[in-house]
Protein backbone atom coordinates (compact mmCIF):
# COMPACT_ATOMS: atom_id res chain seq x y z
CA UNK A 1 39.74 77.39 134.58
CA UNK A 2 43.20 76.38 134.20
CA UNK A 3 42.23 73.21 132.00
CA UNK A 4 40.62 76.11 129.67
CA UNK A 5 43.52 78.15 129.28
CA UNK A 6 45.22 75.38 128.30
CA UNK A 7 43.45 74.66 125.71
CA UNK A 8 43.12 77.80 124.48
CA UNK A 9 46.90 78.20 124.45
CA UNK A 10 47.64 74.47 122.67
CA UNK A 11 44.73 76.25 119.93
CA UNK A 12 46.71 79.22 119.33
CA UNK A 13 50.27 77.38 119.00
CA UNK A 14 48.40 74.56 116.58
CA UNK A 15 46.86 77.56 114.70
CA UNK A 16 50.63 79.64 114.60
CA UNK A 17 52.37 76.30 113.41
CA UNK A 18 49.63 75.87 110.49
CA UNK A 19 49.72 79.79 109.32
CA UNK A 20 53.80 79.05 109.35
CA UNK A 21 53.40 76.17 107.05
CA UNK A 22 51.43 77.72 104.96
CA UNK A 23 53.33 80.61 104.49
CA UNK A 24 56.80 78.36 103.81
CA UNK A 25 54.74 76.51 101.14
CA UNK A 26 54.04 79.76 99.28
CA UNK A 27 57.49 80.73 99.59
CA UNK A 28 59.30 77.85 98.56
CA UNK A 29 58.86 77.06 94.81
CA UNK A 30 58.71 74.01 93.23
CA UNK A 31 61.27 72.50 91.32
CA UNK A 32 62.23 74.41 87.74
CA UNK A 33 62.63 73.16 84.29
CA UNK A 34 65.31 74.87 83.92
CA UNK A 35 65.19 76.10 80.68
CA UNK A 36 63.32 79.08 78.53
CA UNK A 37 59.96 78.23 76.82
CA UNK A 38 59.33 78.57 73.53
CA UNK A 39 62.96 76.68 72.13
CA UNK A 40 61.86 75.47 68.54
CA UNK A 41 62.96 71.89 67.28
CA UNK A 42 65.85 72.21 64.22
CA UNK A 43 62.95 72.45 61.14
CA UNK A 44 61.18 75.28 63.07
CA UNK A 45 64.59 77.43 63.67
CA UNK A 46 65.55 76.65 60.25
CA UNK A 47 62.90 78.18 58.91
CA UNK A 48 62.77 80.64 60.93
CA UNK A 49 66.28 81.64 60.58
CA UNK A 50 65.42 81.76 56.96
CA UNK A 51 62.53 84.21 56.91
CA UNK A 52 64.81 86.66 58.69
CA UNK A 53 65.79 89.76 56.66
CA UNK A 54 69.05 90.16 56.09
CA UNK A 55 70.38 93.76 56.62
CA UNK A 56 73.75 95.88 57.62
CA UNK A 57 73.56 96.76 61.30
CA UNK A 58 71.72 99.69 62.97
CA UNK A 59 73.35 103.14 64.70
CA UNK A 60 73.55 103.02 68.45
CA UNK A 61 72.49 106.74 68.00
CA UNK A 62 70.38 107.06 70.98
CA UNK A 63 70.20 103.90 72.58
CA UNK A 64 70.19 103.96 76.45
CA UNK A 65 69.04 100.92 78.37
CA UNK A 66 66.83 102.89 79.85
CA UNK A 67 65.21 102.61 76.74
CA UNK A 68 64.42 98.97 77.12
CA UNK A 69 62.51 99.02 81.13
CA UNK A 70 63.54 95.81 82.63
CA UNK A 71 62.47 93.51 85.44
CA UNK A 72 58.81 95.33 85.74
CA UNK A 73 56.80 93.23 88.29
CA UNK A 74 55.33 89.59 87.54
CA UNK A 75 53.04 88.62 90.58
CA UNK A 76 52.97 89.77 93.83
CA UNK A 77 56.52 90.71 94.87
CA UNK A 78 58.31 88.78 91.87
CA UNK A 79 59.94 90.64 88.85
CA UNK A 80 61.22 88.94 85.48
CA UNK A 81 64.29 88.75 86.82
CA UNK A 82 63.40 86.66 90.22
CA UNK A 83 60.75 84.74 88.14
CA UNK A 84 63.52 83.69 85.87
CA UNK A 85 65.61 82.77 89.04
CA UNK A 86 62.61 80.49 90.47
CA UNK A 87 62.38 78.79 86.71
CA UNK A 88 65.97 78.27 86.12
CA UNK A 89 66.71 77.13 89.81
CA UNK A 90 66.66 73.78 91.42
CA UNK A 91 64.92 73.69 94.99
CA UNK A 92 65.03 77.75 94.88
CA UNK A 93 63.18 78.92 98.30
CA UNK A 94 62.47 82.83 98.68
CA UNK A 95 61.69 85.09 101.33
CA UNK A 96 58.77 87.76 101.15
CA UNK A 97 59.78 90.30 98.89
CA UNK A 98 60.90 87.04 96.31
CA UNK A 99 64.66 87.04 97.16
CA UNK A 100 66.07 83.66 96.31
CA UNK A 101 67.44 82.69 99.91
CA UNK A 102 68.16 79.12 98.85
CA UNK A 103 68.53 76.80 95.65
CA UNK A 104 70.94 76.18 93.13
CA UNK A 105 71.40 77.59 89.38
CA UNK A 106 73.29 76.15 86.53
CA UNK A 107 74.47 77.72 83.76
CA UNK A 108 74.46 76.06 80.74
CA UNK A 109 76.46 78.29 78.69
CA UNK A 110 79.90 77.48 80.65
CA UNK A 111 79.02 74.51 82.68
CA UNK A 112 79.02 76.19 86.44
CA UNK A 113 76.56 75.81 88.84
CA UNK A 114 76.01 78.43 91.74
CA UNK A 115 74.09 78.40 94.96
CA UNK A 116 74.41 82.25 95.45
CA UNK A 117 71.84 84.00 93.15
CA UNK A 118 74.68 87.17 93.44
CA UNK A 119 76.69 84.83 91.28
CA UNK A 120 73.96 84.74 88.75
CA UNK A 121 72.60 87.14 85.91
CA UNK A 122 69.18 86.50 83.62
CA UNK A 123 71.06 87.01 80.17
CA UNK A 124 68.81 88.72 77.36
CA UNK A 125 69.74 86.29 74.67
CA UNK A 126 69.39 89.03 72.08
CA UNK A 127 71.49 91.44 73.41
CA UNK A 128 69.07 95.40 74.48
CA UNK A 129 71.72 97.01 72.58
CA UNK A 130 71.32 94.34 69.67
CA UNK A 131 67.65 94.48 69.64
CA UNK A 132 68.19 98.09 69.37
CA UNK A 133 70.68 98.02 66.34
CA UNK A 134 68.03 95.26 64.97
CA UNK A 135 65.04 97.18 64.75
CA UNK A 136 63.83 97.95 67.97
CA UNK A 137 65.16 101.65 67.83
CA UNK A 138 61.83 102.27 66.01
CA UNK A 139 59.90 100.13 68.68
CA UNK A 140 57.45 102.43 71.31
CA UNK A 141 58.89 102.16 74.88
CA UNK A 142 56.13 100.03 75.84
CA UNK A 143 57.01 97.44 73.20
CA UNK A 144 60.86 97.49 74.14
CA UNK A 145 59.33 96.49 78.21
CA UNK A 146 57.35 93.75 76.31
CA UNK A 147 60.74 92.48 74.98
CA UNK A 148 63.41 93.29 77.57
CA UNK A 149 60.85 91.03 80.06
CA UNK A 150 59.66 88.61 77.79
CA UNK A 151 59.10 85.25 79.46
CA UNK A 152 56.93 83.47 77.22
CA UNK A 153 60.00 82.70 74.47
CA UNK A 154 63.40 81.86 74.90
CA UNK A 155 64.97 85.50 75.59
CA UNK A 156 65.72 85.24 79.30
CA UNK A 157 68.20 82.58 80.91
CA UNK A 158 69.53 82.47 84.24
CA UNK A 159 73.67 82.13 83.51
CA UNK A 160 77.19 82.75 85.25
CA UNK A 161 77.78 86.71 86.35
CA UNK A 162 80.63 87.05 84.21
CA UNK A 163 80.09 85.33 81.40
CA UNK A 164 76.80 87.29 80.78
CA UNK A 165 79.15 90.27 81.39
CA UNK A 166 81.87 89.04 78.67
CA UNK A 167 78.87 88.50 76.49
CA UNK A 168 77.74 91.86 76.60
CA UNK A 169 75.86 93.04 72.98
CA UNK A 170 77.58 90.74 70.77
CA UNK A 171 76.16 88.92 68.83
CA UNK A 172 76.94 84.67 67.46
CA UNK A 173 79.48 86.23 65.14
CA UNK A 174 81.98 87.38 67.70
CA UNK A 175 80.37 85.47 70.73
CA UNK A 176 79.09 82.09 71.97
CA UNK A 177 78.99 79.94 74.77
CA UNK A 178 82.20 78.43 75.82
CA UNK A 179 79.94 74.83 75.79
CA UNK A 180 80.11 73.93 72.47
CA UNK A 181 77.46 71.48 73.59
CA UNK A 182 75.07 74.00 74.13
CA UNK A 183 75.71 75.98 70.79
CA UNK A 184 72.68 74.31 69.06
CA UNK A 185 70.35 75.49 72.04
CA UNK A 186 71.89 78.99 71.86
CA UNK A 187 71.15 79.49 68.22
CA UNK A 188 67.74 78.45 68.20
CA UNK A 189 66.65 80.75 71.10
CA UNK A 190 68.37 83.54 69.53
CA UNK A 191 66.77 82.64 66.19
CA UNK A 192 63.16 82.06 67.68
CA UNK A 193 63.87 85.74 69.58
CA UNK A 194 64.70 87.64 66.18
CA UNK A 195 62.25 85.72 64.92
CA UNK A 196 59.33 86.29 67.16
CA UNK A 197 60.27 89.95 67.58
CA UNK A 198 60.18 91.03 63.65
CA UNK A 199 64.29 91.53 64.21
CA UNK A 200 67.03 91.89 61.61
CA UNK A 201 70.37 90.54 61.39
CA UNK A 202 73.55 90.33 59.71
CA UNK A 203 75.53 88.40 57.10
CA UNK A 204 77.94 87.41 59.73
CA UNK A 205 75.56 86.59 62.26
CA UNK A 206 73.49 84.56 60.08
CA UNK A 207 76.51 82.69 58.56
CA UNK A 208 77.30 81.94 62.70
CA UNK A 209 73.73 80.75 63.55
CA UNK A 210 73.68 78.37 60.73
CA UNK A 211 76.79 76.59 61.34
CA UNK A 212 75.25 76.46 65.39
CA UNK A 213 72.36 75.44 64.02
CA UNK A 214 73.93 72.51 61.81
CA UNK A 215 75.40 71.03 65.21
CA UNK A 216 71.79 69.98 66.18
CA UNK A 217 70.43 66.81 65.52
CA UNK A 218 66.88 67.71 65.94
């Protein structure tokens, strides 16, 4: 009898240890790429930028982010914005309810890499408040959720807390990244985002993107 219980015991820890792995495999994603989909090569953003209408900004007359319902729920416990942490993150592990309790994040729009995800905001490269000003004031609410969590072009990034914040609504005309090496990049996701959303813009903001855009090479 006591030969039994052993083996029942050494059963149940060997069965414990395997549900444990299994559950750290599920919670620990695999390395990311890094970077949004959907970022066009030069001819495609040029074009692009180029079919855009051309038009004096919008009112902010009843714009509210509230508007625009972000971070709805991707899978399981994940929301756009911790999906966007797992796919901008390098070796980013997460607990149950998709907190990032490990990884690291870097932020190509100043060059600083983080290993807190407090230290890290997903940036909406076209701005709520822009989209709003752009056209989306006459969007349903459904279609501003659509946008304001859109992961399949490049309108989410994971970047530095503060420089999202110094960002805020402005657009290429008043603001870019302090990287000058990433100005190309920055232009064609904002392009491909006004683009792919039916969006205006401005004079000044096109005048911007196309001298970003002439930095790239392809």
């Amino acid at each position: 009898m006591p030969f039994i219980r052993r083996r029942r015991i050494r059963r149940t820890l060997t069965a414990t240890a395997a549900v444990t792995a299994i559950t750290a495999s599920l919670l620990v994603a695999t390395p990311a790429g890094a970077a949004p989909p959907g970022i066009p090569a030069k001819a495609t953003a040029q074009s692009n930028l180029n079919a855009l209408t051309v038009a004096t900004q919008g009112s902010m007359t009843g714009y509210s982010r509230d508007l625009f319902p972000h971070w709805s729920t991707v899978s399981g416990a994940c929301n756009t914005r911790e999906t966007v942490l797992r796919r901008d993150g390098s070796g980013v592990g997460v607990d149950s309810s998709c907190y990032p309790t490990s990884g690291s994040w870097y932020s190509p729009y100043d060059g600083a890499t983080w290993s807190d995800p407090a230290d890290v905001d997903i940036d909406h490269v076209v701005p709520l408040a822009e989209a709003w000003r752009s056209g989306a004031s006459s969007w349903t609410t459904s279609r501003r959720q659509s946008f304001a969590n859109d992961l399949n072009g490049p309108q989410l990034i994971a970047v530095t807390d503060n420089v999202n914040q110094a960002k805020g609504d402005q657009d290429p005309s008043t603001w870019k990244p302090s990287r000058t090496a990433y100005h190309c990049t920055y232009a064609k996701m904002w392009i491909r985002t006004k683009y792919n959303w039916g969006l205006r813009l401005q004079s000044a903001e096109k005048s911007a993107l196309q001298t970003m855009l002439n930095t790239c090479s392809s």
